[in-house]
Protein backbone atom coordinates (compact mmCIF):
# COMPACT_ATOMS: atom_id res chain seq x y z
CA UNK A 1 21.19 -12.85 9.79
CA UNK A 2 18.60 -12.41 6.66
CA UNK A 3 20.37 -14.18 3.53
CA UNK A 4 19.68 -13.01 -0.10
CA UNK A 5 16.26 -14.58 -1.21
CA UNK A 6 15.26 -16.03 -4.36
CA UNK A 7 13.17 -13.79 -6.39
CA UNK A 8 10.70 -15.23 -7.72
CA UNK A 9 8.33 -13.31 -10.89
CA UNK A 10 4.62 -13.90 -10.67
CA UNK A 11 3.26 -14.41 -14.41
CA UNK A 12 3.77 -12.13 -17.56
CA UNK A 13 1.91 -9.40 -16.71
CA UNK A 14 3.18 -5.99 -16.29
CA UNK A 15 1.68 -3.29 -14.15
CA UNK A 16 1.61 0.44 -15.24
CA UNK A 17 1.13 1.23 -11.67
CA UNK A 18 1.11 -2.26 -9.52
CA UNK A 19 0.40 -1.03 -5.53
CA UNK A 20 -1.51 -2.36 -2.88
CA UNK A 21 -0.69 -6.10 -2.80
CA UNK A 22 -2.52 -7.40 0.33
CA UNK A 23 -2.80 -11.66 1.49
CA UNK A 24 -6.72 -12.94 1.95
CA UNK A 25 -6.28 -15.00 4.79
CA UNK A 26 -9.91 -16.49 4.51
CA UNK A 27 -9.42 -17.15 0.18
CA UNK A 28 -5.25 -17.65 0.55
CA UNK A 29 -4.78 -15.33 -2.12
CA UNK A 30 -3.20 -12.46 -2.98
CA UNK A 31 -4.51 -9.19 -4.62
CA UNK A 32 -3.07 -6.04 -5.79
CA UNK A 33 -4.32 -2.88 -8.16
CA UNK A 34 -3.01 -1.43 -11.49
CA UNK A 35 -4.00 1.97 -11.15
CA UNK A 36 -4.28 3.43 -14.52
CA UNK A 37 -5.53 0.15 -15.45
CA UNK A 38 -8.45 0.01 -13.19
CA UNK A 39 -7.95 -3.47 -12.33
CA UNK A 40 -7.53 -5.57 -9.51
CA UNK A 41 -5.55 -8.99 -9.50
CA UNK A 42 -5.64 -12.09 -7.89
CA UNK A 43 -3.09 -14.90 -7.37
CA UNK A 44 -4.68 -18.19 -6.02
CA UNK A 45 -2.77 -20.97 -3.95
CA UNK A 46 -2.39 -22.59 -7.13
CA UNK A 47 -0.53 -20.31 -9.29
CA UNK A 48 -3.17 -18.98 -11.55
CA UNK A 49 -3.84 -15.27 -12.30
CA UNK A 50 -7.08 -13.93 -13.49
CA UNK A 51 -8.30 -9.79 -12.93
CA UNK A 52 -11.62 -7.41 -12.48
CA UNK A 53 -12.34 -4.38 -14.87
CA UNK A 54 -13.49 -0.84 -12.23
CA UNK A 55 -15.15 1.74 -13.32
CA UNK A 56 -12.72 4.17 -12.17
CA UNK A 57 -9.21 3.67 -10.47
CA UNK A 58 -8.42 2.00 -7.31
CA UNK A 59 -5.45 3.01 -5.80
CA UNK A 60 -5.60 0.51 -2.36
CA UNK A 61 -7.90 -2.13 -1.53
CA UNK A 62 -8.24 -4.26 1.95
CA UNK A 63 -10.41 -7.38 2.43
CA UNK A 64 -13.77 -6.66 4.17
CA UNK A 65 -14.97 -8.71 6.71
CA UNK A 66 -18.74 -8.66 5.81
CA UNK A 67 -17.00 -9.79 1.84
CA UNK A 68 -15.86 -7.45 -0.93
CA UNK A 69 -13.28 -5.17 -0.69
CA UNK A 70 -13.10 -1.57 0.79
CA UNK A 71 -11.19 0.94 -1.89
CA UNK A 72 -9.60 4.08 -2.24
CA UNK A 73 -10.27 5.49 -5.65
CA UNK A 74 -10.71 8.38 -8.16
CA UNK A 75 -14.25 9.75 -6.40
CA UNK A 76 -14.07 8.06 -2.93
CA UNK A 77 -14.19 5.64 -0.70
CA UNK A 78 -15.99 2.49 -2.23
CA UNK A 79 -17.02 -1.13 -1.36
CA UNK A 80 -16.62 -3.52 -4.32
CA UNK A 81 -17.60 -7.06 -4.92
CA UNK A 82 -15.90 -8.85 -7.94
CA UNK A 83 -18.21 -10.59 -10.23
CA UNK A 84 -17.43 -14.44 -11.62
CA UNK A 85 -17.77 -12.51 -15.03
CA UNK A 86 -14.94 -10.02 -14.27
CA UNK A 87 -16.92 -6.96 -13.37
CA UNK A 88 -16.99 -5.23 -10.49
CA UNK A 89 -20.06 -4.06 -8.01
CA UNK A 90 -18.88 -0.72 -6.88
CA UNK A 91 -21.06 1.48 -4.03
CA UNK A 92 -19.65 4.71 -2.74
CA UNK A 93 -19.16 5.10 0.84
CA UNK A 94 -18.29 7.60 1.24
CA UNK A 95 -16.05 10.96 -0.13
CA UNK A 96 -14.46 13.91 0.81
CA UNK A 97 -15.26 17.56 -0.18
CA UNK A 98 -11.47 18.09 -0.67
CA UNK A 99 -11.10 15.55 -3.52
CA UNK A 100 -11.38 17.81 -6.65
CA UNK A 101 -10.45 17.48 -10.03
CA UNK A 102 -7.48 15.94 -10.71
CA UNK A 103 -6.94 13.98 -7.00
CA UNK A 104 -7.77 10.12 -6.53
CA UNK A 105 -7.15 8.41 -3.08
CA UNK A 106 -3.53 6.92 -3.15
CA UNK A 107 -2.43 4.66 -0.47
CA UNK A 108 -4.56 2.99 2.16
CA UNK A 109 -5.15 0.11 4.98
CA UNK A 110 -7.16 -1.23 7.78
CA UNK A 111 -5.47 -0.55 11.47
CA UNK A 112 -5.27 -3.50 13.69
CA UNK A 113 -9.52 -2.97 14.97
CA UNK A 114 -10.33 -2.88 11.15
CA UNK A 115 -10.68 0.89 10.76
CA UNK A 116 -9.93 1.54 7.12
CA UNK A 117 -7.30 4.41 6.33
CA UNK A 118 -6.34 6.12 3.18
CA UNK A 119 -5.06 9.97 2.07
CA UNK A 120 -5.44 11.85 -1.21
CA UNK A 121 -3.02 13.44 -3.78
CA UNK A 122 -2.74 15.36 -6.75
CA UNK A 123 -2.29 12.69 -9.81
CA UNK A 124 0.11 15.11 -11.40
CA UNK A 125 3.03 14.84 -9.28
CA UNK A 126 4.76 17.26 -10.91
CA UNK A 127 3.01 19.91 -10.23
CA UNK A 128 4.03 19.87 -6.62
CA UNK A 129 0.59 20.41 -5.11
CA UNK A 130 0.61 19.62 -1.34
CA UNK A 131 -3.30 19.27 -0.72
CA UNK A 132 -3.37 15.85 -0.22
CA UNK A 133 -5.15 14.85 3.15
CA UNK A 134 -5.33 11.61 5.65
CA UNK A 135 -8.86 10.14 6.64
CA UNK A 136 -10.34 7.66 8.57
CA UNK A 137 -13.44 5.34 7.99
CA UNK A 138 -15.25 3.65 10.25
CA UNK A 139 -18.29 2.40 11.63
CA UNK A 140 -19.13 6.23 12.36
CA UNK A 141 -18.36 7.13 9.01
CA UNK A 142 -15.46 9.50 7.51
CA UNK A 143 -13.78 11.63 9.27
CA UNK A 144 -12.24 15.14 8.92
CA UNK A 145 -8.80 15.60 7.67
CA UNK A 146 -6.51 14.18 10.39
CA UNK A 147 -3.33 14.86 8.20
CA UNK A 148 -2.71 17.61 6.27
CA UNK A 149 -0.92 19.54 3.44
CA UNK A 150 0.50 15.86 1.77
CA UNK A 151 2.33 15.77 -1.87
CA UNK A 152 1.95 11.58 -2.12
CA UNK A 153 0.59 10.28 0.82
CA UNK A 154 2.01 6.72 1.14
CA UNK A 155 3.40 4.31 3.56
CA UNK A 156 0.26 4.14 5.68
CA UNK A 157 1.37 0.88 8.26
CA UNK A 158 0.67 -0.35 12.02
CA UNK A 159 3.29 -1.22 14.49
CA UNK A 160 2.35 -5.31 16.07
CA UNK A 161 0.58 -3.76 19.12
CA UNK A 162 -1.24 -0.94 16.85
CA UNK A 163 0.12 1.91 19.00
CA UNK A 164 2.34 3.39 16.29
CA UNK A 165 0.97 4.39 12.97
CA UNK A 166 3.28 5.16 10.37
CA UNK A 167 2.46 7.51 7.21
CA UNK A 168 5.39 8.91 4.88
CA UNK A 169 5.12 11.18 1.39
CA UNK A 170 6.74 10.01 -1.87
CA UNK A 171 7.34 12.89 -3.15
CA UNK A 172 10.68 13.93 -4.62
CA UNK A 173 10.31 17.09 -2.45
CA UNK A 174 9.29 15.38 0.69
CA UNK A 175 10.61 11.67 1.22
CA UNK A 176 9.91 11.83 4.52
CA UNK A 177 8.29 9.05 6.89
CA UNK A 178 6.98 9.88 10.27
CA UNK A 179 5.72 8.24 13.09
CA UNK A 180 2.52 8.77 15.36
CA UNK A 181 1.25 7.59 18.85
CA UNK A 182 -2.08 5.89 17.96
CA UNK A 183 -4.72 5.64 20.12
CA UNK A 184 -6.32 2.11 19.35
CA UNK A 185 -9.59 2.89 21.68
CA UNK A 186 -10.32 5.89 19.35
CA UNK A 187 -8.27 5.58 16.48
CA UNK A 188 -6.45 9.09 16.81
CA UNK A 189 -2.81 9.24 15.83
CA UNK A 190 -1.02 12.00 17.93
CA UNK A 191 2.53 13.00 18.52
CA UNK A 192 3.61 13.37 14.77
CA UNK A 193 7.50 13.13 14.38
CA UNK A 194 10.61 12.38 12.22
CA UNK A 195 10.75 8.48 11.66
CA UNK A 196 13.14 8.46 8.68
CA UNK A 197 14.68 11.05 6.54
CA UNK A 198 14.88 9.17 3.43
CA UNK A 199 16.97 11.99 1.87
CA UNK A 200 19.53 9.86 3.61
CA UNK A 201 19.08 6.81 2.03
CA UNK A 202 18.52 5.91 -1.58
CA UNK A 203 14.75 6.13 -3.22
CA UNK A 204 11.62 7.47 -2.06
CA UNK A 205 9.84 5.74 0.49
CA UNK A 206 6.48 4.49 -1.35
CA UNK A 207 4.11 1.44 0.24
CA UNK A 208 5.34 -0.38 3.44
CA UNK A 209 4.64 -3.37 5.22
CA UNK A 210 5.51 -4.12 9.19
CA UNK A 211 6.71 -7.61 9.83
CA UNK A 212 6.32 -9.61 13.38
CA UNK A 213 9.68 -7.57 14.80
CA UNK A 214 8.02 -4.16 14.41
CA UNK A 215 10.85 -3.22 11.60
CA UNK A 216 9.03 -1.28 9.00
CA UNK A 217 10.18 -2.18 5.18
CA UNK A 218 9.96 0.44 2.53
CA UNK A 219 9.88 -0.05 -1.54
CA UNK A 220 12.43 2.27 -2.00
CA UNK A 221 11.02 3.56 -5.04
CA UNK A 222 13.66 4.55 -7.62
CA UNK A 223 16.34 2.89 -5.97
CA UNK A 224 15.46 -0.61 -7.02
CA UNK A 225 15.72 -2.00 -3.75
CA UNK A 226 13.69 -2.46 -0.25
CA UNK A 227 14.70 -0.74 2.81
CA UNK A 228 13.83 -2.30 6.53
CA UNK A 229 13.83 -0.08 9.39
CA UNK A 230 13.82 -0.88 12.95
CA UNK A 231 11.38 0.38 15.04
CA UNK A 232 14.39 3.34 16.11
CA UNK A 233 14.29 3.95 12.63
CA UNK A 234 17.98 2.63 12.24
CA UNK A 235 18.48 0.79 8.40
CA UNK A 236 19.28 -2.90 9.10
CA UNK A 237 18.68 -4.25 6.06
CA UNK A 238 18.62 -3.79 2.15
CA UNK A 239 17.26 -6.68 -0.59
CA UNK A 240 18.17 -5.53 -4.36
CA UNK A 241 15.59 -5.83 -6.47
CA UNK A 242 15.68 -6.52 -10.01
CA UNK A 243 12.56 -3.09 -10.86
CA UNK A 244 14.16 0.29 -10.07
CA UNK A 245 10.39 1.63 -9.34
CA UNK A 246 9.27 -0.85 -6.21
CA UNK A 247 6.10 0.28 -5.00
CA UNK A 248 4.33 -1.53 -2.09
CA UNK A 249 5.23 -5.12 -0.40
CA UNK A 250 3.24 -7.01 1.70
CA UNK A 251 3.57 -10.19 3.81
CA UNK A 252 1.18 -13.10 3.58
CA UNK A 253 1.07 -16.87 2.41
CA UNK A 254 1.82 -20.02 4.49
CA UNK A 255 2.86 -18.78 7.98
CA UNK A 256 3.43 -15.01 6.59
CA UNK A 257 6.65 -15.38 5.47
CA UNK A 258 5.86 -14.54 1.82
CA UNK A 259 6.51 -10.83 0.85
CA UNK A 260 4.64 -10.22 -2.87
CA UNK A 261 6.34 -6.80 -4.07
CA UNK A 262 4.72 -4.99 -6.78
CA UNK A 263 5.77 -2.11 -9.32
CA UNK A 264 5.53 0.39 -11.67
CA UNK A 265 6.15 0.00 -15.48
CA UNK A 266 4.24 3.36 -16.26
CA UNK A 267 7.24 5.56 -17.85
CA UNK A 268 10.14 2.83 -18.04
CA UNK A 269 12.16 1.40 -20.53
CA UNK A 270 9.70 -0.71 -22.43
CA UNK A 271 12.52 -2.79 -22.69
CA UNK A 272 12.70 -3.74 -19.41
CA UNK A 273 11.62 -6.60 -19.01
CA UNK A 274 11.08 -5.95 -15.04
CA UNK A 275 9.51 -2.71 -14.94
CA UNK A 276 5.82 -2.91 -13.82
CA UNK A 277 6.61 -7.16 -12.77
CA UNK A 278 5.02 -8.10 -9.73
CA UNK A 279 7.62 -10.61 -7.52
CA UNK A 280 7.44 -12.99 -4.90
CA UNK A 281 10.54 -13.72 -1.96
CA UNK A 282 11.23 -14.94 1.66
CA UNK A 283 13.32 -12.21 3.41
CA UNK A 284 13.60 -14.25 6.48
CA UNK A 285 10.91 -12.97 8.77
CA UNK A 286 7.42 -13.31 8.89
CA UNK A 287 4.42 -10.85 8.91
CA UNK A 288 1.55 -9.82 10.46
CA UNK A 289 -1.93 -10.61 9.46
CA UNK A 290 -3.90 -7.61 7.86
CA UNK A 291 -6.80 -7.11 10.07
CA UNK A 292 -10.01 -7.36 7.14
CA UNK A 293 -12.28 -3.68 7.59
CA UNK A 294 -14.78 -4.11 9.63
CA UNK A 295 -18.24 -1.62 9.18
């Protein structure tokens, strides 16, 4: 049985948009984006904070094997390298016809070979635009749309053995997660499906993380809380947060049994003193390692 974990806060800072946290194995550190901010942060093994100025928003990073950082942001695909003097070198890798005015990649991460995946969306989330799209990139480059007709793509995770990829949209007309056979030789999802209907449970599923049991966890954004599904897609268990807008966790630290949770402060209360925190806790189970992209 998972007890109620100590929350702990990490620094002062508050996000407008916090996403993307993600554990370097090789640096034991953590990193995670502020959108609107354009900047990345880093936590090292020793408690201190320090963050990199883009040129243009990242949405999702993931550790690159050859060093750097592949990254999802406002005009593509990009790998970045962060300077001791807090700038960042940023080459495009690649783009997307489809990304027009007004889009930015949103959510993204490496499968278990190190393919990197990420989807688009329509900043203004009101407008209810469902053009948003799923790609791949890989060693072969990027390819074509392999998802479709998204509001707020999100949730992108792996199952242990890689053979179930998981996507959901955030959107207050969606909230839906699915589920896909994935084809680790080729790195084809297939058999979309229902995973979770989160119209049935509070929040909106944003970022996820799969720990060592295959039970997916979901910021349930809104709601204050995160949600862990098993891999029927049955709710087992629910840790209250202390940020009503959660908006990706990951697993990492000593033995993976860390879970850094960011969130959004964009729109909140200012005083809140929570909204946009980033926050550390031990749910009880450990992680998996995040498999660096590898070109």
């Amino acid at each position: 049985m998972m007890q109620t974990p100590t929350i702990e806060r990490i620094g002062e800072q508050r996000s407008l948009v916090g996403e993307s946290p993600v554990w370097h194995a090789h640096e034991q550190a953590w990193y995670w984006v502020d959108i609107p901010a354009k900047a990345i942060w880093r936590l090292d093994a020793a408690g201190a904070l320090r963050s990199w100025t883009c040129h243009e928003m990242a949405a999702c990073i993931a550790p690159a094997a050859n060093g750097g950082f592949i990254a999802g942001m406002e005009s593509g695909l990009f790998h970045l390298h962060l300077q001791d003097d807090g700038a960042v070198d940023q080459r495009l890798l690649a783009a997307p016809a489809s990304l027009g005015a007004g889009m930015r990649f949103n959510d993204g991460r490496c499968d278990r070979q190190g393919r990197f995946w990420s989807g688009t969306m329509f900043m203004d989330m009101a407008a209810g635009k469902a053009i948003g799209e799923l790609y791949r990139y890989a060693e072969d480059g990027l390819s074509a749309p392999i998802v479709s007709h998204l509001l707020t793509q999100n949730g992108l995770a792996f199952a242990p053995d890689g053979r179930t990829m998981y996507l959901s949209d955030s959107h207050p007309q969606s909230r839906q997660v699915w589920a896909f056979d994935y084809d680790v030789d080729a790195g084809v999802p297939s058999n979309q499906r229902p995973f979770i209907d989160m119209r049935q449970h509070p929040g909106r599923p944003d970022g996820a993380a799969v720990d060592a049991d295959g039970c997916y966890w979901t910021c349930a954004n809104d709601a204050g809380c995160l949600l862990r599904f098993t891999p029927a897609g049955q709710l087992d268990h629910t840790i209250a947060l202390p940020m009503a807008k959660p908006s990706m966790c990951s697993f990492g630290g000593p033995g993976l049994e860390n879970l850094l949770v960011t969130s959004i402060g964009a729109g909140q209360d200012p005083a809140d003193a929570w909204a946009g925190a980033t926050i550390m806790l031990r749910p009880g189970v450990r992680g998996l390692a995040e498999t660096p992209y590898r070109d």
